[in-house]
C-alpha atoms as a PDB file:
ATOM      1  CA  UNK A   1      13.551   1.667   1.460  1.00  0.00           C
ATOM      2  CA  UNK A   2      15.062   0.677  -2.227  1.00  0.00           C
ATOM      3  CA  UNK A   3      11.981  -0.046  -3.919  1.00  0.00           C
ATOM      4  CA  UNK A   4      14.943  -2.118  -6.703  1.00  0.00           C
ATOM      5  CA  UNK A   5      16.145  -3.920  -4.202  1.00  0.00           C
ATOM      6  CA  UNK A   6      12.741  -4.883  -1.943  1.00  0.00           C
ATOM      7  CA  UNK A   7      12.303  -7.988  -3.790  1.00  0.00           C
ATOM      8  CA  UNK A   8      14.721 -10.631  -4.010  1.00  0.00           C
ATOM      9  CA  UNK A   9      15.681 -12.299  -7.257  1.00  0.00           C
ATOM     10  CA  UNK A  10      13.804 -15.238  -6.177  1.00  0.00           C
ATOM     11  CA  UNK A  11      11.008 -13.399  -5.458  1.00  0.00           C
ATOM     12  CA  UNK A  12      10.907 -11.656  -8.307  1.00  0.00           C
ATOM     13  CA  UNK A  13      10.899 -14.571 -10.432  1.00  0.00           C
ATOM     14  CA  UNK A  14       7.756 -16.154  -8.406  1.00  0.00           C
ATOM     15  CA  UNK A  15       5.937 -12.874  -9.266  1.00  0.00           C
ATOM     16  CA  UNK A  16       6.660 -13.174 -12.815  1.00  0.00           C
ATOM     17  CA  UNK A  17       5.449 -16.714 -13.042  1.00  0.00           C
ATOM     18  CA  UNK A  18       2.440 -16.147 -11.172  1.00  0.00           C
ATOM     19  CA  UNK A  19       1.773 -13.240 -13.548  1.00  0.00           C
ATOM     20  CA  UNK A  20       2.899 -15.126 -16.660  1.00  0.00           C
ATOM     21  CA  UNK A  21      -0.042 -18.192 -15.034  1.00  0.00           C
ATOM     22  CA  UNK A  22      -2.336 -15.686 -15.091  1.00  0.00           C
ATOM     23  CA  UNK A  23      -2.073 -14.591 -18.584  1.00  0.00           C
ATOM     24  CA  UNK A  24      -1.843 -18.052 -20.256  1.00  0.00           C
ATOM     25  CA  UNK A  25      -5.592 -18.821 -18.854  1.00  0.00           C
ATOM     26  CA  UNK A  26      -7.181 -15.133 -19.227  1.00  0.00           C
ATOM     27  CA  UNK A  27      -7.327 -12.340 -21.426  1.00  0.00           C
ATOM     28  CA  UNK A  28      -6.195  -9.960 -18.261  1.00  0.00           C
ATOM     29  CA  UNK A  29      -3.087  -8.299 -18.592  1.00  0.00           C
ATOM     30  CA  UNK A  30      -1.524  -7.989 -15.134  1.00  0.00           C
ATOM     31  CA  UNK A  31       1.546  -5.680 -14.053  1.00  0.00           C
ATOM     32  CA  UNK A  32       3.379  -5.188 -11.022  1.00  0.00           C
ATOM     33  CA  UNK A  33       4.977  -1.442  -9.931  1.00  0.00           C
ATOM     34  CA  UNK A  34       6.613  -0.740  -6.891  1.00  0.00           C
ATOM     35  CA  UNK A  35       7.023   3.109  -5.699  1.00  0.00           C
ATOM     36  CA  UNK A  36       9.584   4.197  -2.958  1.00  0.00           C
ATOM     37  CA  UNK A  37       7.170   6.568  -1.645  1.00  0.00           C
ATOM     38  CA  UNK A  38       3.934   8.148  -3.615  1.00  0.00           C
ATOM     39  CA  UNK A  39       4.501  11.793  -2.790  1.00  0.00           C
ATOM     40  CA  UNK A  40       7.522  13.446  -1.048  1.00  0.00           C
ATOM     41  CA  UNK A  41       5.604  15.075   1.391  1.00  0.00           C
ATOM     42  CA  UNK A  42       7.178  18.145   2.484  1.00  0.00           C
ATOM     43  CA  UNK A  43       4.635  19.618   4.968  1.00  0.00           C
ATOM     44  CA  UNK A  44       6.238  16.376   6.750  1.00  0.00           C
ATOM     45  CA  UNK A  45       9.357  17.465   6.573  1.00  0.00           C
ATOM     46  CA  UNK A  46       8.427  21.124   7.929  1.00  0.00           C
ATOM     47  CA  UNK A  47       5.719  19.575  10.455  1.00  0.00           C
ATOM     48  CA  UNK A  48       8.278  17.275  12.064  1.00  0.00           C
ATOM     49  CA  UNK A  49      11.090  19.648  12.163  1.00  0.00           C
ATOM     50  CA  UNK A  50       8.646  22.477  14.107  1.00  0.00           C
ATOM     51  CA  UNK A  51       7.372  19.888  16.424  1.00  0.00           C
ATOM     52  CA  UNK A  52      10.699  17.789  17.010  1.00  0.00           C
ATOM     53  CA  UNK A  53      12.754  21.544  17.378  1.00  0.00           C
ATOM     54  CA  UNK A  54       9.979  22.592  19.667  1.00  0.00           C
ATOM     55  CA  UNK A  55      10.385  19.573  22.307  1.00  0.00           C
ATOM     56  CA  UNK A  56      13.970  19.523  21.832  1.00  0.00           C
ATOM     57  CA  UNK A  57      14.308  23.354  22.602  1.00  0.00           C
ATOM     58  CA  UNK A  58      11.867  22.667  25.412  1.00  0.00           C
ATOM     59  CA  UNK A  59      13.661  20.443  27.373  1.00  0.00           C
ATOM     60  CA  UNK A  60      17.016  21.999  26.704  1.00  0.00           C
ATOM     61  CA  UNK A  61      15.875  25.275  28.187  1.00  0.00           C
ATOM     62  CA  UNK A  62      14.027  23.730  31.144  1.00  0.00           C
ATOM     63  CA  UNK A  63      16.887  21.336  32.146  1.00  0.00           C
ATOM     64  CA  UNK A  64      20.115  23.122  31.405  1.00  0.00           C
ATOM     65  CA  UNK A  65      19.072  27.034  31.852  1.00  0.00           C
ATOM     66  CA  UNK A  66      16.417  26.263  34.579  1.00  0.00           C
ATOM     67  CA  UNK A  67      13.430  27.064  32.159  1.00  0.00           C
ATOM     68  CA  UNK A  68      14.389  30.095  30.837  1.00  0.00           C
ATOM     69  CA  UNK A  69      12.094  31.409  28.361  1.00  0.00           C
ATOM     70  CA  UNK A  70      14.594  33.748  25.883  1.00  0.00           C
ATOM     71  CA  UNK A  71      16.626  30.761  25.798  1.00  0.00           C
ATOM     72  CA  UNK A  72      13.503  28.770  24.066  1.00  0.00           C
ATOM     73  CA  UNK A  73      12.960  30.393  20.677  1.00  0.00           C
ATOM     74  CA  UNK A  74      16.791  30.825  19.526  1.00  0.00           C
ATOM     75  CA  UNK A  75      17.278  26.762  20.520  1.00  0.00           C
ATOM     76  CA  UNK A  76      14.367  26.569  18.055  1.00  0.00           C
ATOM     77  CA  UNK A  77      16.057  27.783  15.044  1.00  0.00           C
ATOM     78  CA  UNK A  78      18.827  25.986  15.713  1.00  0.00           C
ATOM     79  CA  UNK A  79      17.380  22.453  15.897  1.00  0.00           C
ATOM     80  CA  UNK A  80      15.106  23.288  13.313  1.00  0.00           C
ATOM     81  CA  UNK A  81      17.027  23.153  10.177  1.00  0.00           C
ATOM     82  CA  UNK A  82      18.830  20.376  10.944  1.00  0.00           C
ATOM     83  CA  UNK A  83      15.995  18.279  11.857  1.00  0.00           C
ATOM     84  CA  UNK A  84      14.335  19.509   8.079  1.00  0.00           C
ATOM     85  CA  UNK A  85      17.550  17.835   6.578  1.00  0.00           C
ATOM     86  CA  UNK A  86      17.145  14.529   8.894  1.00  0.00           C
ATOM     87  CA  UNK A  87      13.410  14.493   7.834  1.00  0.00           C
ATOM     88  CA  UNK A  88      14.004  15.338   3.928  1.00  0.00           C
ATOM     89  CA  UNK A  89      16.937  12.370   3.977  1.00  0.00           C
ATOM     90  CA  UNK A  90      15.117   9.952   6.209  1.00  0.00           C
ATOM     91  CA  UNK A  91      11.944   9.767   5.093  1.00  0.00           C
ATOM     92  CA  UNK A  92      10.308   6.968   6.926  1.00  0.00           C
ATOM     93  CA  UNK A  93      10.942   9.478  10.244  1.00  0.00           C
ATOM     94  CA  UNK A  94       8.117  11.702   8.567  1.00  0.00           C
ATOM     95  CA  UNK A  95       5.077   9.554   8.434  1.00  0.00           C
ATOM     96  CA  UNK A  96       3.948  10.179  11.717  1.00  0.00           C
ATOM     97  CA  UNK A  97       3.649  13.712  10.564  1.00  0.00           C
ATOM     98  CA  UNK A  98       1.619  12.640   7.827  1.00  0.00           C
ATOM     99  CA  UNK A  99      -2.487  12.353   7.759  1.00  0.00           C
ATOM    100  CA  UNK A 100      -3.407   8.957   7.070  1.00  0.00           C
ATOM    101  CA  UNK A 101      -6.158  10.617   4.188  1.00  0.00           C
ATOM    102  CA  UNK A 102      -3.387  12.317   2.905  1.00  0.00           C
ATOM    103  CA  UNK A 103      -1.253   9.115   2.456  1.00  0.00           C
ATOM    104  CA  UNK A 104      -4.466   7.444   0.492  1.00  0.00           C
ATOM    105  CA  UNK A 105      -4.881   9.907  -1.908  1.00  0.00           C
ATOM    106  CA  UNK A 106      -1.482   9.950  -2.564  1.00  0.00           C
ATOM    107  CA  UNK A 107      -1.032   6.566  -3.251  1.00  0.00           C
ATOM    108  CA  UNK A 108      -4.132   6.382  -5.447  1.00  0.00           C
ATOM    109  CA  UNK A 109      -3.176   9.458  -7.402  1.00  0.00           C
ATOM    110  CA  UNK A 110       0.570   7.640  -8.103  1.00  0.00           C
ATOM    111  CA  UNK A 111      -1.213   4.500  -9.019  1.00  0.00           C
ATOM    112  CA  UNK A 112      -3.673   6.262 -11.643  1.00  0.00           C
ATOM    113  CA  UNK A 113      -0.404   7.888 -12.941  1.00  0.00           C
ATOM    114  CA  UNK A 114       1.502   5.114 -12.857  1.00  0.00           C
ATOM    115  CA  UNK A 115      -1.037   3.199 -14.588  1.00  0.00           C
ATOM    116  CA  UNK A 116      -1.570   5.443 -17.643  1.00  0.00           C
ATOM    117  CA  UNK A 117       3.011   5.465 -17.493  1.00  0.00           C
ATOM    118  CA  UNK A 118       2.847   2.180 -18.277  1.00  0.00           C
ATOM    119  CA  UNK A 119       0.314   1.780 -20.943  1.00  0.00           C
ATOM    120  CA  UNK A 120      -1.955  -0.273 -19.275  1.00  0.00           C
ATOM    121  CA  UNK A 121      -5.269   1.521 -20.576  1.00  0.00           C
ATOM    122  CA  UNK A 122      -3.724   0.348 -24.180  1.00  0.00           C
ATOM    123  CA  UNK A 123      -4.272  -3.248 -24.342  1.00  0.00           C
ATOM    124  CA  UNK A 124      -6.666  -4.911 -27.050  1.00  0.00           C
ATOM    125  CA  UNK A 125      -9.533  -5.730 -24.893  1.00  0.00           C
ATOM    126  CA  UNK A 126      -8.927  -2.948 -22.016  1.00  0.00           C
ATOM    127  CA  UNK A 127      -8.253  -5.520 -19.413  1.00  0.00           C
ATOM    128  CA  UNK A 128      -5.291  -4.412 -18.281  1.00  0.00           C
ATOM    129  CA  UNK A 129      -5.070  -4.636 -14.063  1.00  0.00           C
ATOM    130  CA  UNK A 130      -2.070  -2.818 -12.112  1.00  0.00           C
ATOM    131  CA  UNK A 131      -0.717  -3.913  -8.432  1.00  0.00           C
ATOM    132  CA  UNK A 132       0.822  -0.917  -7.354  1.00  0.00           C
ATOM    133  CA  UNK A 133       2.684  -1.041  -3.957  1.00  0.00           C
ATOM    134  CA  UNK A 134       3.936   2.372  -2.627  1.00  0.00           C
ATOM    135  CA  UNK A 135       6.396   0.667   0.212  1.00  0.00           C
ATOM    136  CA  UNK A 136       6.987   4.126   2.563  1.00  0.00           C
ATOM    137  CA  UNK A 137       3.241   4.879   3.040  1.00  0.00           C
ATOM    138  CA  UNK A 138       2.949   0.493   3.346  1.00  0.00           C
ATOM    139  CA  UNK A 139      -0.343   1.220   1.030  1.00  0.00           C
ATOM    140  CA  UNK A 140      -1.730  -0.835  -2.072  1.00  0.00           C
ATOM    141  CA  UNK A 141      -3.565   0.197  -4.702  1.00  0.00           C
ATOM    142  CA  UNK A 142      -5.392  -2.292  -7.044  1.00  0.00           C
ATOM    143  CA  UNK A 143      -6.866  -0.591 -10.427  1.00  0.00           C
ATOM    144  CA  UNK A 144      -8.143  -2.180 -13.638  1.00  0.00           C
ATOM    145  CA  UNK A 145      -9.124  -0.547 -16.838  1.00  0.00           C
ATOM    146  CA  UNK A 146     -12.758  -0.276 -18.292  1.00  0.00           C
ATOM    147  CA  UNK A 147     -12.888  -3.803 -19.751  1.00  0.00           C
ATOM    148  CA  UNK A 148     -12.397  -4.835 -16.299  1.00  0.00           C
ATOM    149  CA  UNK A 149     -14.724  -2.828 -14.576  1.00  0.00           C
ATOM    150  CA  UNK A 150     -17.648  -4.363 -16.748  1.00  0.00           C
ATOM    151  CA  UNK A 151     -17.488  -7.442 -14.831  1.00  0.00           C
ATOM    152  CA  UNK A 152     -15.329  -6.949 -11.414  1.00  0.00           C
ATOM    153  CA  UNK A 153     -16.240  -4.125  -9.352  1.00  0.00           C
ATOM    154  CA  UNK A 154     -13.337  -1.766  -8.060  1.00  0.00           C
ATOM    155  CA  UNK A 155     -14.807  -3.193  -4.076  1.00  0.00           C
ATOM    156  CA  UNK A 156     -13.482  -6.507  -5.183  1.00  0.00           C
ATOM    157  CA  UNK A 157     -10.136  -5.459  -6.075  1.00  0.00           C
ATOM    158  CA  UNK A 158      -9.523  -3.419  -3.207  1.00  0.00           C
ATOM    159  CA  UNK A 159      -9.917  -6.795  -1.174  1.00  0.00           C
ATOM    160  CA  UNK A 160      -6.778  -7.776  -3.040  1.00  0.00           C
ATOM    161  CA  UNK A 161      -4.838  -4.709  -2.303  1.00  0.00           C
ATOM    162  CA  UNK A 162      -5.595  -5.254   1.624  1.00  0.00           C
ATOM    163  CA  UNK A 163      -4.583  -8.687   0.948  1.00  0.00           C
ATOM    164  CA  UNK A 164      -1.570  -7.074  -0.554  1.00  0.00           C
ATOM    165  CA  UNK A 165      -1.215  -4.336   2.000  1.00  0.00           C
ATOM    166  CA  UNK A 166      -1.120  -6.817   4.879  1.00  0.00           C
ATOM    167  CA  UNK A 167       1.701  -8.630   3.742  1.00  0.00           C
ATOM    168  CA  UNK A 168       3.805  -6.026   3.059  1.00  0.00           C
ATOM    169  CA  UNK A 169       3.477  -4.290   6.548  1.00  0.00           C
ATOM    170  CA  UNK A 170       4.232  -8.193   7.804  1.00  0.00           C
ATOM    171  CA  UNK A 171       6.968  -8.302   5.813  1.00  0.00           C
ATOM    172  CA  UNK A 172       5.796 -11.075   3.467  1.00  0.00           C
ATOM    173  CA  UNK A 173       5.020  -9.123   0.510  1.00  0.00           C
ATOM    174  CA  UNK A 174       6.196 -11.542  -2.028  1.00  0.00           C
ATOM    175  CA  UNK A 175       4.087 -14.318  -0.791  1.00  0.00           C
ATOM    176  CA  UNK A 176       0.701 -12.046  -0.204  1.00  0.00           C
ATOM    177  CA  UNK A 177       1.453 -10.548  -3.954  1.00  0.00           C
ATOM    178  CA  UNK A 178       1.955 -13.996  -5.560  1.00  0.00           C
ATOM    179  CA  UNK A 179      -1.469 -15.712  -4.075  1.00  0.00           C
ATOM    180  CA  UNK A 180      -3.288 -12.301  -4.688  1.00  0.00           C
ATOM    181  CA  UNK A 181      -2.137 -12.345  -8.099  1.00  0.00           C
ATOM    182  CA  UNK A 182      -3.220 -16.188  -8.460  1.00  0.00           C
ATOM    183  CA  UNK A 183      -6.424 -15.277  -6.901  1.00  0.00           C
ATOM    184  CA  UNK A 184      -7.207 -12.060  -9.437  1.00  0.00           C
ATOM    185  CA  UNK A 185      -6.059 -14.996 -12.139  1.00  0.00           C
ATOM    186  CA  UNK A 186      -9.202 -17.031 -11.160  1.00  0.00           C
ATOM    187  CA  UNK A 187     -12.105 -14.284 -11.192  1.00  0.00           C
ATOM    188  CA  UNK A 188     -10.500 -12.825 -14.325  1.00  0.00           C
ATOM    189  CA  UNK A 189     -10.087 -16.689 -15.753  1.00  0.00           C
ATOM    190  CA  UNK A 190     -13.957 -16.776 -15.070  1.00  0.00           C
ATOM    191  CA  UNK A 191     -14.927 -13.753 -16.708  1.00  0.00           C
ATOM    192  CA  UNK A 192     -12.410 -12.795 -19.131  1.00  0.00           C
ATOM    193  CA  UNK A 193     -11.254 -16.760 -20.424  1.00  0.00           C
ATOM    194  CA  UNK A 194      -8.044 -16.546 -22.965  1.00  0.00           C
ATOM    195  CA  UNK A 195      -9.186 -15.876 -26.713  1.00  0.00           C
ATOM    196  CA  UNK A 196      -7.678 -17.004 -29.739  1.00  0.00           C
ATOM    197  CA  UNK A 197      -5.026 -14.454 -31.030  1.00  0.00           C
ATOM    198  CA  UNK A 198      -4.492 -13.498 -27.389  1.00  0.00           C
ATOM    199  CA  UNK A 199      -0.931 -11.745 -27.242  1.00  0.00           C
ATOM    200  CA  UNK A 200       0.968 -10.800 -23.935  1.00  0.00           C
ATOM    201  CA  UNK A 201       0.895  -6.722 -23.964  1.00  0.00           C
ATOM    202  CA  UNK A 202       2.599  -6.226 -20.913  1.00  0.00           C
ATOM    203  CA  UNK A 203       5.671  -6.298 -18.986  1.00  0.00           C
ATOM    204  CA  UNK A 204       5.740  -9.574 -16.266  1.00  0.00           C
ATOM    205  CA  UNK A 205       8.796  -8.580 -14.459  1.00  0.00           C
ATOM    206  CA  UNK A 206       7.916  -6.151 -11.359  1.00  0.00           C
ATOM    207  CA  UNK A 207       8.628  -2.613 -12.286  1.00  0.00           C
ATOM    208  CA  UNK A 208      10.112  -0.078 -10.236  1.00  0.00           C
ATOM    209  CA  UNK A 209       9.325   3.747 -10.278  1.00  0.00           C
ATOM    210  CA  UNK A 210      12.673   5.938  -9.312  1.00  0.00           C
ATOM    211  CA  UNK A 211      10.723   9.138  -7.589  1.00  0.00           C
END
């Protein structure tokens, strides 16, 4: 999944002017970064190519050399590296190897990374607040800095990364992101109104990450 390409142009521009709202009525400082995938997980690609090689090797010997067990381990090593290329190249075959804790942490811990990338902990009045989609793992992660947290708990934001989250894995991830983003606009409008000498810090294009 292109994580440059996810978006359409039109898209893209609906983002920007829902981010670009946001900012003329609020002192938050919103950005949007897409990931192809958070982590590369290899024990996926090793954990899928055992398992996979296994089955494959299992029916082979049972089917076409009437169960014969020497016949088992040697079809083994022969699936096996192939099926470590397939997994390494196709990465969306992997995730059922995955742990679903192991996908969340690894989407948080690109986020926080991604987040200090992109300078959002340097804005005037630390209110900068990142979207971060990670489209293989179909995870969102919704962090602010420590203006932010004075006033909106990190609880509230995660109910705009499910809001998020739930789009993308319906494939309207434009559309969730852009009302999301409106509705961030209104609870940071509330608490964090637009100052005089206000300056856009921030990017309002959607970013992409190349892994």
């Amino acid at each position: 999944m292109n994580a440059e390409r996810f978006f359409s142009a039109q898209e893209k521009e609906e983002i920007s002017r829902a981010i670009k709202a946001v900012e003329k009525r609020t002192m938050g400082e919103v950005a949007v970064i897409l990931v192809e995938q958070s982590d590369p997980y290899p024990e996926g690609e090793f954990l899928g190519a055992i398992l996979m090689g296994g089955f494959l090797s299992f029916i082979l010997t049972l089917f076409l050399f009437h169960g014969q067990i020497w016949f088992l381990i040697p079809l083994h090593f022969l699936f096996a590296f192939p099926l470590f290329i397939l997994f390494k190249k196709t990465p969306f075959l992997k995730t059922p190897f995955i742990g679903a804790r192991r996908k969340e942490s690894a989407v948080r811990r690109r986020a926080l990374q991604a987040f200090y990338e992109k300078g959002l902990y340097r804005t005037r009045g630390n209110t900068g607040v990142l979207f971060f989609l990670s489209l293989l793992e179909h995870k969102v992660w919704v962090l602010a800095d420590q203006g932010i947290y004075e006033k909106i708990k990190q609880e509230k934001l995660n109910q705009f990364a499910r809001q998020v989250s739930g789009g993308l894995k319906e494939g309207r991830a434009g559309q969730a992101l852009v009302q999301a983003i409106g509705e961030a606009g209104d609870l940071l409008a509330e608490h964090f109104p637009l100052a005089p000498g206000d300056t856009d810090e921030l990017s309002d294009e959607v970013q992409t990450l190349l892994e």
